[in-house]
PDB file of N, CA and C in Angstrom:
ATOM      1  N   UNK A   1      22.504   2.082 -22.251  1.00  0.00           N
ATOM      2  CA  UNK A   1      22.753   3.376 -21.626  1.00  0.00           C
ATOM      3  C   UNK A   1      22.128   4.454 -22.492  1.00  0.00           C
ATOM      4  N   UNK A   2      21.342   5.321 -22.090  1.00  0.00           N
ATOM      5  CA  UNK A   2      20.729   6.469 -22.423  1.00  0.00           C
ATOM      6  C   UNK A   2      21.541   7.622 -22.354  1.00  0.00           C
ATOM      7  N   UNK A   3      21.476   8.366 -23.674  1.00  0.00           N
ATOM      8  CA  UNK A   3      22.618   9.446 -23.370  1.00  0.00           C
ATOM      9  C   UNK A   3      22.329  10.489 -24.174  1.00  0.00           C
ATOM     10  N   UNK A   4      22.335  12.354 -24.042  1.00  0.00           N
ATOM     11  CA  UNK A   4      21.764  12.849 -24.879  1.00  0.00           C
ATOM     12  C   UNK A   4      22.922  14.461 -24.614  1.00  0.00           C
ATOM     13  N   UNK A   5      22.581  15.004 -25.352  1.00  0.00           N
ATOM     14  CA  UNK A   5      23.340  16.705 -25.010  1.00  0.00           C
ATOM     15  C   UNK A   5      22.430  17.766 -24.864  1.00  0.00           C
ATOM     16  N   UNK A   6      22.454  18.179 -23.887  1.00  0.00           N
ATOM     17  CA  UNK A   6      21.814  19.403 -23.696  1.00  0.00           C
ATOM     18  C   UNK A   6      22.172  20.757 -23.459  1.00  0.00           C
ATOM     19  N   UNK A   7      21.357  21.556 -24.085  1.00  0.00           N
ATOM     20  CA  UNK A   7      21.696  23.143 -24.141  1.00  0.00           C
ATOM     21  C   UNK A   7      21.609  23.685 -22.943  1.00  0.00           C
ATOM     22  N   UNK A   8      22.389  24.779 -22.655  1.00  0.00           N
ATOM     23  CA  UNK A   8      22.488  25.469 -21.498  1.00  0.00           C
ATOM     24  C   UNK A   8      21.777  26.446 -22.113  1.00  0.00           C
ATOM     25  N   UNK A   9      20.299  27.225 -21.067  1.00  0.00           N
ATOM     26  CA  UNK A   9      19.268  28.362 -21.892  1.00  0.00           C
ATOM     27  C   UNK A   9      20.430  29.542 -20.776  1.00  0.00           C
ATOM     28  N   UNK A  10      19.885  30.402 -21.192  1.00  0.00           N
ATOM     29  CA  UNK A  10      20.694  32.222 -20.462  1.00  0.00           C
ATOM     30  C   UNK A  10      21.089  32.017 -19.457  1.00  0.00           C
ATOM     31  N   UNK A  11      19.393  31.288 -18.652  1.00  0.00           N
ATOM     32  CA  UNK A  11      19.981  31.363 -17.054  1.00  0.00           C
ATOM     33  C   UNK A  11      20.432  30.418 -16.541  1.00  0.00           C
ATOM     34  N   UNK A  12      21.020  29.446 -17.160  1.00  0.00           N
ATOM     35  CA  UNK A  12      22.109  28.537 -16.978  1.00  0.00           C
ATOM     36  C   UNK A  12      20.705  26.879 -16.951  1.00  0.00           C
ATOM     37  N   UNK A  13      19.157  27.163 -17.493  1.00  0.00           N
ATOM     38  CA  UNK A  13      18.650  25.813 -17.061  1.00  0.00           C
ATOM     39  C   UNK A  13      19.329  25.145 -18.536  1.00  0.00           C
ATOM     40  N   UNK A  14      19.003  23.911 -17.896  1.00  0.00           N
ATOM     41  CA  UNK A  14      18.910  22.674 -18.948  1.00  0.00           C
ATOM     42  C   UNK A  14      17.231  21.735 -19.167  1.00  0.00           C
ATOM     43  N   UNK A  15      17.456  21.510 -20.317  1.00  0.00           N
ATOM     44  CA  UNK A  15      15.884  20.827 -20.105  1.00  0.00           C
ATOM     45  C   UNK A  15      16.838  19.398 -20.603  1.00  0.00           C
ATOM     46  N   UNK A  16      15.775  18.462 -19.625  1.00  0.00           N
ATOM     47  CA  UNK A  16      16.013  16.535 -19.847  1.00  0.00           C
ATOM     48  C   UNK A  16      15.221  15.897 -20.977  1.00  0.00           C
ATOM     49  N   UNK A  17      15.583  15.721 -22.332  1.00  0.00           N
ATOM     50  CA  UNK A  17      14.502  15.035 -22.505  1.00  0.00           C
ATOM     51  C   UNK A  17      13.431  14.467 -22.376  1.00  0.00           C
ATOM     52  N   UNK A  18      12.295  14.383 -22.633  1.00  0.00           N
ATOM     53  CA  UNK A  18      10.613  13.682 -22.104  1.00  0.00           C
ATOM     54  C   UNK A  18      11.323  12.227 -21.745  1.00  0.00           C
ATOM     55  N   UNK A  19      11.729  11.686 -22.637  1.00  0.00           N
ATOM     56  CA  UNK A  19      11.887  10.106 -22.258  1.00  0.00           C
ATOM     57  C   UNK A  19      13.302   9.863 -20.994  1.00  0.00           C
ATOM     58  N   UNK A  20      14.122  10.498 -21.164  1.00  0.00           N
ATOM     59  CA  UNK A  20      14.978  10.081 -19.990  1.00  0.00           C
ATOM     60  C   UNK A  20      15.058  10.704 -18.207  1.00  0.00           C
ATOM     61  N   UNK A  21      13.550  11.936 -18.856  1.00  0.00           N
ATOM     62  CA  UNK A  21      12.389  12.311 -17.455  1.00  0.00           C
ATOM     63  C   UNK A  21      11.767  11.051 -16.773  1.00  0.00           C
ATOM     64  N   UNK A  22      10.880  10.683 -17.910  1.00  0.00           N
ATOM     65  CA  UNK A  22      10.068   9.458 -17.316  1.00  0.00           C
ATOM     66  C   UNK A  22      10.519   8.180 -16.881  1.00  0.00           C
ATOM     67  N   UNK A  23      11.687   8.223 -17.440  1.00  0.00           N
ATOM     68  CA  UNK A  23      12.679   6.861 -16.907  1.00  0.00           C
ATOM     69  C   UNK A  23      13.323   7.112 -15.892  1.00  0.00           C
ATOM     70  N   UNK A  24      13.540   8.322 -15.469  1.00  0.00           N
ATOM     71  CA  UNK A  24      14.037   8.380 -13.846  1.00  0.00           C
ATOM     72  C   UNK A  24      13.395   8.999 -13.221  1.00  0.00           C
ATOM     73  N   UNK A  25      11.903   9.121 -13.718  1.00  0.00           N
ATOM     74  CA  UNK A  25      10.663   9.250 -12.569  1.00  0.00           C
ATOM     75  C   UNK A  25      11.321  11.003 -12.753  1.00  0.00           C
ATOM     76  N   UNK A  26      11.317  11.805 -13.902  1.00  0.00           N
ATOM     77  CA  UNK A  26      11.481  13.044 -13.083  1.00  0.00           C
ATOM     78  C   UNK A  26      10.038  13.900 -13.707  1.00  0.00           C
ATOM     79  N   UNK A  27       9.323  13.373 -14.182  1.00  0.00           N
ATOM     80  CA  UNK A  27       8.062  13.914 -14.830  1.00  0.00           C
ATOM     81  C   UNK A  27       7.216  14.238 -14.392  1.00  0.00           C
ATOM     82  N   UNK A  28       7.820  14.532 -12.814  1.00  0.00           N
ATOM     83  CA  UNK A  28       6.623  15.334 -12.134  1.00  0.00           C
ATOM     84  C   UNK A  28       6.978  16.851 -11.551  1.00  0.00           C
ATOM     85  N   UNK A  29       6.123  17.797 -11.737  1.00  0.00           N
ATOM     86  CA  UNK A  29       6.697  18.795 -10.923  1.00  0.00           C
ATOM     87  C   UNK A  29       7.117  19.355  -9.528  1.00  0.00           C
ATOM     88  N   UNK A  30       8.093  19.533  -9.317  1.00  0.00           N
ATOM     89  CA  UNK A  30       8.490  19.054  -8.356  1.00  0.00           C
ATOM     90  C   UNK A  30       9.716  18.641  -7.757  1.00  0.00           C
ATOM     91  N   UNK A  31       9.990  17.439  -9.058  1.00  0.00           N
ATOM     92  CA  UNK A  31      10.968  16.714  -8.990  1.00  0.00           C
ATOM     93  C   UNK A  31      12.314  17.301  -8.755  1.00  0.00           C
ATOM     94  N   UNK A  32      13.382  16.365  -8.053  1.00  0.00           N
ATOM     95  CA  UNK A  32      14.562  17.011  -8.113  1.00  0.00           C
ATOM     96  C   UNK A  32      15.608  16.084  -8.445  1.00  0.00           C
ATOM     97  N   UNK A  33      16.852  16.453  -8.719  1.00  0.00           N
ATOM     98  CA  UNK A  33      17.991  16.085  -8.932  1.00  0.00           C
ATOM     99  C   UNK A  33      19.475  16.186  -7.780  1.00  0.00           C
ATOM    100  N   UNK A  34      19.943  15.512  -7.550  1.00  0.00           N
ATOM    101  CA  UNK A  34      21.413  15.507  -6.884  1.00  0.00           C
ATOM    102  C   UNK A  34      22.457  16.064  -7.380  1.00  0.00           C
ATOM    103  N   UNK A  35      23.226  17.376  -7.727  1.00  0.00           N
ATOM    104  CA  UNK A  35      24.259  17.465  -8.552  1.00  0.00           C
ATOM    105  C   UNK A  35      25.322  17.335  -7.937  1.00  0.00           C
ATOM    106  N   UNK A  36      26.379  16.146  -8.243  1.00  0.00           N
ATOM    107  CA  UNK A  36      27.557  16.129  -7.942  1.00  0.00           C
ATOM    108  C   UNK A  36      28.755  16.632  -9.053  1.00  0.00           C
ATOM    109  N   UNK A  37      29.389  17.032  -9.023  1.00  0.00           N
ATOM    110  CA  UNK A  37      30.554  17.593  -9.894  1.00  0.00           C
ATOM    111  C   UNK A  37      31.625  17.006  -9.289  1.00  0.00           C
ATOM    112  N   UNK A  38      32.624  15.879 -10.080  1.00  0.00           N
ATOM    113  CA  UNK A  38      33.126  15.346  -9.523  1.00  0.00           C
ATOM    114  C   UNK A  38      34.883  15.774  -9.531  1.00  0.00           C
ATOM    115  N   UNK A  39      35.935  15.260  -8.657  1.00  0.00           N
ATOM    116  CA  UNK A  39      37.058  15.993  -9.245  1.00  0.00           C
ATOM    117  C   UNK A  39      37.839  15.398 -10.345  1.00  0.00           C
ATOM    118  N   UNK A  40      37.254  14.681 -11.318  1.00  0.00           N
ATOM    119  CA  UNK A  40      37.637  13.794 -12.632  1.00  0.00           C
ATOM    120  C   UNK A  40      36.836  14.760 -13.642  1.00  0.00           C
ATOM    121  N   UNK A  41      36.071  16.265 -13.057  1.00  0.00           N
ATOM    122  CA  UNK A  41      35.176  16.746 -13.732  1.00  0.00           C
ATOM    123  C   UNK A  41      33.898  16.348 -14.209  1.00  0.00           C
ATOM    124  N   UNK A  42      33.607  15.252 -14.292  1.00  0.00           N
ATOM    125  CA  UNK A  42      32.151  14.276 -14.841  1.00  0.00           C
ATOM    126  C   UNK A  42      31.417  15.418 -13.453  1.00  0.00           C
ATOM    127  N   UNK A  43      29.812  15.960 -13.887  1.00  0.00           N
ATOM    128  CA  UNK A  43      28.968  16.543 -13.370  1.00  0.00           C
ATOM    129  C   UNK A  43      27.283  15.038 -13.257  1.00  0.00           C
ATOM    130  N   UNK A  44      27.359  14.768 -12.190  1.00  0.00           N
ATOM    131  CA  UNK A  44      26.404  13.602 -12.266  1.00  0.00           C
ATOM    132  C   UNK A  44      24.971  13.944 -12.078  1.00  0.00           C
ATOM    133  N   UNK A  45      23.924  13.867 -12.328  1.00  0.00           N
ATOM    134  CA  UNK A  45      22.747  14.464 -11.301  1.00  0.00           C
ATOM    135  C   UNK A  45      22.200  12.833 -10.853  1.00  0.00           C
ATOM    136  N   UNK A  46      21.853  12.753 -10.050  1.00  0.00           N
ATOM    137  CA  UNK A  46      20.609  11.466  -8.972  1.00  0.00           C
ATOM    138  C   UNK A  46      20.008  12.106  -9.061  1.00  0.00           C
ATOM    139  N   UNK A  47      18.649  11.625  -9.538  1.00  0.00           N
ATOM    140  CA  UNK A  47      17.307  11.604  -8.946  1.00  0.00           C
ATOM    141  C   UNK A  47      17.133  11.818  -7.481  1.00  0.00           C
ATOM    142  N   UNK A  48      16.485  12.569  -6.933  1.00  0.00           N
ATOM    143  CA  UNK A  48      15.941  12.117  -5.308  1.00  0.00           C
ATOM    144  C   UNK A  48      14.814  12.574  -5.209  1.00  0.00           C
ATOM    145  N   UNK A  49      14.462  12.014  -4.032  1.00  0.00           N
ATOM    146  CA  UNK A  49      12.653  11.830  -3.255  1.00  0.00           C
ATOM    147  C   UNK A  49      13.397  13.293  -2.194  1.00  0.00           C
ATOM    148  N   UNK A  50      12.687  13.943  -1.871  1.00  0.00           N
ATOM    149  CA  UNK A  50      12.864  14.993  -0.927  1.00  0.00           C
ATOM    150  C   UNK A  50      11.507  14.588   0.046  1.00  0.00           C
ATOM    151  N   UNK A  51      12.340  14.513   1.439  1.00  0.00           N
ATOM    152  CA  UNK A  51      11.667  13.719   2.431  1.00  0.00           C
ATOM    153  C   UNK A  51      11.200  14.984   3.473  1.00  0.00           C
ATOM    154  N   UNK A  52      10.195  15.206   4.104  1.00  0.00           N
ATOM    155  CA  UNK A  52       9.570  15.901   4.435  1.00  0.00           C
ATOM    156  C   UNK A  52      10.184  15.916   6.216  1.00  0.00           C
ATOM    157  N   UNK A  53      10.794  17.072   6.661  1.00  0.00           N
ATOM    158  CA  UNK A  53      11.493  17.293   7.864  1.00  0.00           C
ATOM    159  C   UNK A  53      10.902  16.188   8.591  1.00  0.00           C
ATOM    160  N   UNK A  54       9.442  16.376   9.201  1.00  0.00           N
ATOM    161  CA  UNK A  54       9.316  15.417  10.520  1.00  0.00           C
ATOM    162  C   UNK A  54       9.874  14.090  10.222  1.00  0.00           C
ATOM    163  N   UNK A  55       9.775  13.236   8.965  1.00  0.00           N
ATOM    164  CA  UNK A  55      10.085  12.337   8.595  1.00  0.00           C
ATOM    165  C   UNK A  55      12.182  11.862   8.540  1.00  0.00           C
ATOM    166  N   UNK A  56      13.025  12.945   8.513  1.00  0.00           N
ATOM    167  CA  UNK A  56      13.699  13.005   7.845  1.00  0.00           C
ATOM    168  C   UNK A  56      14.711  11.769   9.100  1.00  0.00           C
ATOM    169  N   UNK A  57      14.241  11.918  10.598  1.00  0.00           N
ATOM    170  CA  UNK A  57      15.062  10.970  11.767  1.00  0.00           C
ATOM    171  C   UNK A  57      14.595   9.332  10.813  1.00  0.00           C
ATOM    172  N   UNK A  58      13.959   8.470   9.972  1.00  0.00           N
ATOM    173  CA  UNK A  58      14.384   7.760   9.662  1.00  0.00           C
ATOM    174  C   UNK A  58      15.316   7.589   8.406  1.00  0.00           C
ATOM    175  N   UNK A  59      15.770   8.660   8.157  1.00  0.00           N
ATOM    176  CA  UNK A  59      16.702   8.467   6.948  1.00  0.00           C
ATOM    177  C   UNK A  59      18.427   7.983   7.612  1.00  0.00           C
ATOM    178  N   UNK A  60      18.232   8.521   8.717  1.00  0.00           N
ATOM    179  CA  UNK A  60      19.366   8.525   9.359  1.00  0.00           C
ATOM    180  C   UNK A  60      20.061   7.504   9.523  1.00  0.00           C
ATOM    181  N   UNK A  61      21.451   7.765   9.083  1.00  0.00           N
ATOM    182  CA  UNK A  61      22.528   6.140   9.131  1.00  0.00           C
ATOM    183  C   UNK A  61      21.897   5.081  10.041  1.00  0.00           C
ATOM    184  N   UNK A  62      21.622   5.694  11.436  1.00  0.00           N
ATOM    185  CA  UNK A  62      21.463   4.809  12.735  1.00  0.00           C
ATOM    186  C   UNK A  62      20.433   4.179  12.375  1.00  0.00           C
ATOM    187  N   UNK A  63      19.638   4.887  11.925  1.00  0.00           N
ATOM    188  CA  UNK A  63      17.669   4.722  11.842  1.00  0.00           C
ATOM    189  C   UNK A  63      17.923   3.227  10.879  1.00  0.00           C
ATOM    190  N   UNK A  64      18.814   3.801   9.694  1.00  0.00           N
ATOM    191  CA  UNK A  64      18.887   2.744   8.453  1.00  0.00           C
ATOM    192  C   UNK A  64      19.174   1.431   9.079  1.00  0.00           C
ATOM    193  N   UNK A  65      20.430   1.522   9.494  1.00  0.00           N
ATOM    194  CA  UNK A  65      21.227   0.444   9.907  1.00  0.00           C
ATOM    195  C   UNK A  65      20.200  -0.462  11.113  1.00  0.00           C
ATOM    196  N   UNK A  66      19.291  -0.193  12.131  1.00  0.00           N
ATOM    197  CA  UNK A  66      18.050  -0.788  12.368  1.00  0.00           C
ATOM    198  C   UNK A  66      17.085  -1.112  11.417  1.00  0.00           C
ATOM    199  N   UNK A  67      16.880  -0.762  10.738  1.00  0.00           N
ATOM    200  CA  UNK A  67      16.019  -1.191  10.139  1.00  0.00           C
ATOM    201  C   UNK A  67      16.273  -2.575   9.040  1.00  0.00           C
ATOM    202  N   UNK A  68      17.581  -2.493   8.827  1.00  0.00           N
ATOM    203  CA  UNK A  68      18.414  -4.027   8.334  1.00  0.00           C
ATOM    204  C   UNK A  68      18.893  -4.312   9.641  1.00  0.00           C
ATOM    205  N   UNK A  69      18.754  -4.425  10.253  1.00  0.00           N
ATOM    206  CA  UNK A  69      19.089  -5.490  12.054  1.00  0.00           C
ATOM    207  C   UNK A  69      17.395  -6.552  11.785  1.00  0.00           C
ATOM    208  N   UNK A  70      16.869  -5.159  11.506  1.00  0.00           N
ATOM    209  CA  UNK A  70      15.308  -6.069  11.945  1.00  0.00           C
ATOM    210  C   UNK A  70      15.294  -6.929  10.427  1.00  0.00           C
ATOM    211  N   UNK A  71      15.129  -6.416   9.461  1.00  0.00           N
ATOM    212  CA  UNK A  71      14.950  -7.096   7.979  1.00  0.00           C
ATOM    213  C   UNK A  71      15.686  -8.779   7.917  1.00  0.00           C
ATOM    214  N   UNK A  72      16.717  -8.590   8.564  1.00  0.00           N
ATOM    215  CA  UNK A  72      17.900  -9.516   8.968  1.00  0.00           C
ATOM    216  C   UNK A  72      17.208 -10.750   9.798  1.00  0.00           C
ATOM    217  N   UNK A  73      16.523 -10.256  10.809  1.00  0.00           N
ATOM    218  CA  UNK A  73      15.446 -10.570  11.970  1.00  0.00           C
ATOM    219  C   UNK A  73      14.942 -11.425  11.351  1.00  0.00           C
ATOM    220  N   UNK A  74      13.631 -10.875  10.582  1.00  0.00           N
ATOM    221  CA  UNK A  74      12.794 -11.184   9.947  1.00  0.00           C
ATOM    222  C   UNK A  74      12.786 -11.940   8.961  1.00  0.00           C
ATOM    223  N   UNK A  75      14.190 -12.129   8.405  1.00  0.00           N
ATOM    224  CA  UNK A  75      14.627 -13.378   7.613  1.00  0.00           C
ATOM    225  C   UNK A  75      14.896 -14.754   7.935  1.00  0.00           C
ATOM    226  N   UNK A  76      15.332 -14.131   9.429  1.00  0.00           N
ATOM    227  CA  UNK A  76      15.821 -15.845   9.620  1.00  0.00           C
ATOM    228  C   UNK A  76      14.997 -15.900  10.528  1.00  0.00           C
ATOM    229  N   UNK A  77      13.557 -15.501  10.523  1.00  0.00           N
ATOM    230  CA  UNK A  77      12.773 -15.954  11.422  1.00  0.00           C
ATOM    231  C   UNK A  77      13.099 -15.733  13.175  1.00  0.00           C
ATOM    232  N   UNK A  78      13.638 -14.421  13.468  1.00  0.00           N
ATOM    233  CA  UNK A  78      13.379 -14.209  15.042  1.00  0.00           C
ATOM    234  C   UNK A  78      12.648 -12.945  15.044  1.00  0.00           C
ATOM    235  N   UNK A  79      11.370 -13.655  15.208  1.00  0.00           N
ATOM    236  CA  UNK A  79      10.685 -12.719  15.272  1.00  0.00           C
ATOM    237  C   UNK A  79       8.950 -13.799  16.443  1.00  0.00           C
ATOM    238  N   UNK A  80       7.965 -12.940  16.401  1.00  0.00           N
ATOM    239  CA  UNK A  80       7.028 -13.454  17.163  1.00  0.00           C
ATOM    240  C   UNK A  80       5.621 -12.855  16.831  1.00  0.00           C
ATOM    241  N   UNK A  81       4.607 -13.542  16.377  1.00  0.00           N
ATOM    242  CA  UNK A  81       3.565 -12.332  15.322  1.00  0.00           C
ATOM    243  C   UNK A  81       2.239 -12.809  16.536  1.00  0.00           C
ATOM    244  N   UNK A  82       1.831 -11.775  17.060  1.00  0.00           N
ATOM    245  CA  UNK A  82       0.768 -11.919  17.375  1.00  0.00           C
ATOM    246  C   UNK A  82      -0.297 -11.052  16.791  1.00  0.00           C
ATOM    247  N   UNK A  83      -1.936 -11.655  17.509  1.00  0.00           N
ATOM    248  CA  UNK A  83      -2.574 -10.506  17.192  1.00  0.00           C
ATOM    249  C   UNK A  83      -3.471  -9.936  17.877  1.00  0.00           C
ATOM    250  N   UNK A  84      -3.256  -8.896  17.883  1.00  0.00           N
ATOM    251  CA  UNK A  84      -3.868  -7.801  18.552  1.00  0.00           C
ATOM    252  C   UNK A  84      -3.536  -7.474  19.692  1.00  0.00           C
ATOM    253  N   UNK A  85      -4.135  -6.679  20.551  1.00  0.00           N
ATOM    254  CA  UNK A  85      -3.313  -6.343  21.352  1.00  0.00           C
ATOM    255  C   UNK A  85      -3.484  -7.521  22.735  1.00  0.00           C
ATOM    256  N   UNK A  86      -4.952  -8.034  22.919  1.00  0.00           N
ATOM    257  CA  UNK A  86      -4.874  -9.541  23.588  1.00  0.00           C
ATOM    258  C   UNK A  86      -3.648 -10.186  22.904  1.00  0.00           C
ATOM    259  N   UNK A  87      -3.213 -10.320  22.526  1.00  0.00           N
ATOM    260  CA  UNK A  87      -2.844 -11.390  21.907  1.00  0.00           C
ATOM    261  C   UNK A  87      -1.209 -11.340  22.413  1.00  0.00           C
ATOM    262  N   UNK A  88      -0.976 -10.004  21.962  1.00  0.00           N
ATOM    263  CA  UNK A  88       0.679  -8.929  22.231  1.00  0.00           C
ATOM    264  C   UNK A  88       0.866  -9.154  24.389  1.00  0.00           C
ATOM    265  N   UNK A  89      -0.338  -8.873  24.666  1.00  0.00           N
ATOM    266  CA  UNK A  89      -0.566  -8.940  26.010  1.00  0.00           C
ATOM    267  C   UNK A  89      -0.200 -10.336  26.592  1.00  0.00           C
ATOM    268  N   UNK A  90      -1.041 -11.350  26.028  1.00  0.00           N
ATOM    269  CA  UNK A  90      -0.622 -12.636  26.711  1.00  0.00           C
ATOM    270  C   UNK A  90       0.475 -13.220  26.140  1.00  0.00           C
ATOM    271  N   UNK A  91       1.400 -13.005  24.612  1.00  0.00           N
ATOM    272  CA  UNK A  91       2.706 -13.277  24.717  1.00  0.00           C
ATOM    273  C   UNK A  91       4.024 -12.462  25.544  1.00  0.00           C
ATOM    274  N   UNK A  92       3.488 -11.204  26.133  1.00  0.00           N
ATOM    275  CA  UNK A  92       4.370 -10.633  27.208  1.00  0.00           C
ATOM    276  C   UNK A  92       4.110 -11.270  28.381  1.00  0.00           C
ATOM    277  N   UNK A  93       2.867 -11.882  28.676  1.00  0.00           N
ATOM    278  CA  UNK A  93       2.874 -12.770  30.498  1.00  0.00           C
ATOM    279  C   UNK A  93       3.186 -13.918  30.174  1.00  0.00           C
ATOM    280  N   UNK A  94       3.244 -14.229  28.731  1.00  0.00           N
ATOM    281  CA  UNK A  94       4.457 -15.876  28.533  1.00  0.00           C
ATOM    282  C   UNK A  94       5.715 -15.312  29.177  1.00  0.00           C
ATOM    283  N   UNK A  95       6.246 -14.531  28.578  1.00  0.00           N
ATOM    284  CA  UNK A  95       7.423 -14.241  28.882  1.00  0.00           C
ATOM    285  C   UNK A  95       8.118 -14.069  29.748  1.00  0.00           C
ATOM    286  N   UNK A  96       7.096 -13.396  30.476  1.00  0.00           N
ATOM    287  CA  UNK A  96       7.234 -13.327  32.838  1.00  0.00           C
ATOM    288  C   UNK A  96       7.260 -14.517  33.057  1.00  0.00           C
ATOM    289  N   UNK A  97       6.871 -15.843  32.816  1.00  0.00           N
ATOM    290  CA  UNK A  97       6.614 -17.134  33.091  1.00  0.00           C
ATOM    291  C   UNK A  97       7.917 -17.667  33.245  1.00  0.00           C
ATOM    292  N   UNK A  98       8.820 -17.961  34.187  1.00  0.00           N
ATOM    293  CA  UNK A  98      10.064 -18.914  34.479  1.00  0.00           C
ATOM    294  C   UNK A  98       9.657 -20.164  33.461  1.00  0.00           C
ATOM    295  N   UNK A  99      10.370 -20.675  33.006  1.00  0.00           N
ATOM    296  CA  UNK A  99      11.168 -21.826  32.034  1.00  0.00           C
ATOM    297  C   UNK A  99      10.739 -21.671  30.898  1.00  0.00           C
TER     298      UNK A  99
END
């Protein structure tokens, strides 16, 4: 566990150490943090990726929770790989095909 103390400057920043930046990827500008303040008092920050609006409908519980339906899928093998779009085409007129 990595652990360090940091000064509060005037306007209330804190700076992260170089090394426990680069270990949670925050060494870019840019970067952001999660602050939770918890009611045990402990103040936590997460790392996060800030996801760009149009993008943001797959973050969504529902979106997630499909996307492990399919992963799930794809594990135990129900799935069907064709290729191209011939290919996508004549496994959909299998499918019209009785038995």
């Amino acid at each position: 566990m990595k652990d360090a103390y940091l000064a509060i400057q005037a306007r209330g920043t804190i700076a992260i150490p170089p090394e426990i930046r680069r270990l949670m990827r925050l060494d870019v500008a840019g970067a952001q943090v999660h602050l939770v303040l918890r009611d045990d008092g402990v103040a936590e920050l997460t790392p996060v990726v800030p996801v760009p609006t149009s993008q943001a409908w797959f973050w969504t519980d529902r979106w997630q929770r499909m996307e492990q339906e399919a992963d799930a899928d794809i594990a135990a093998g129900r799935m069907t790989v064709v290729e191209g779009l011939d290919g996508l085409l004549d496994h959909l007129d299998d499918l019209d095909q009785p038995g």
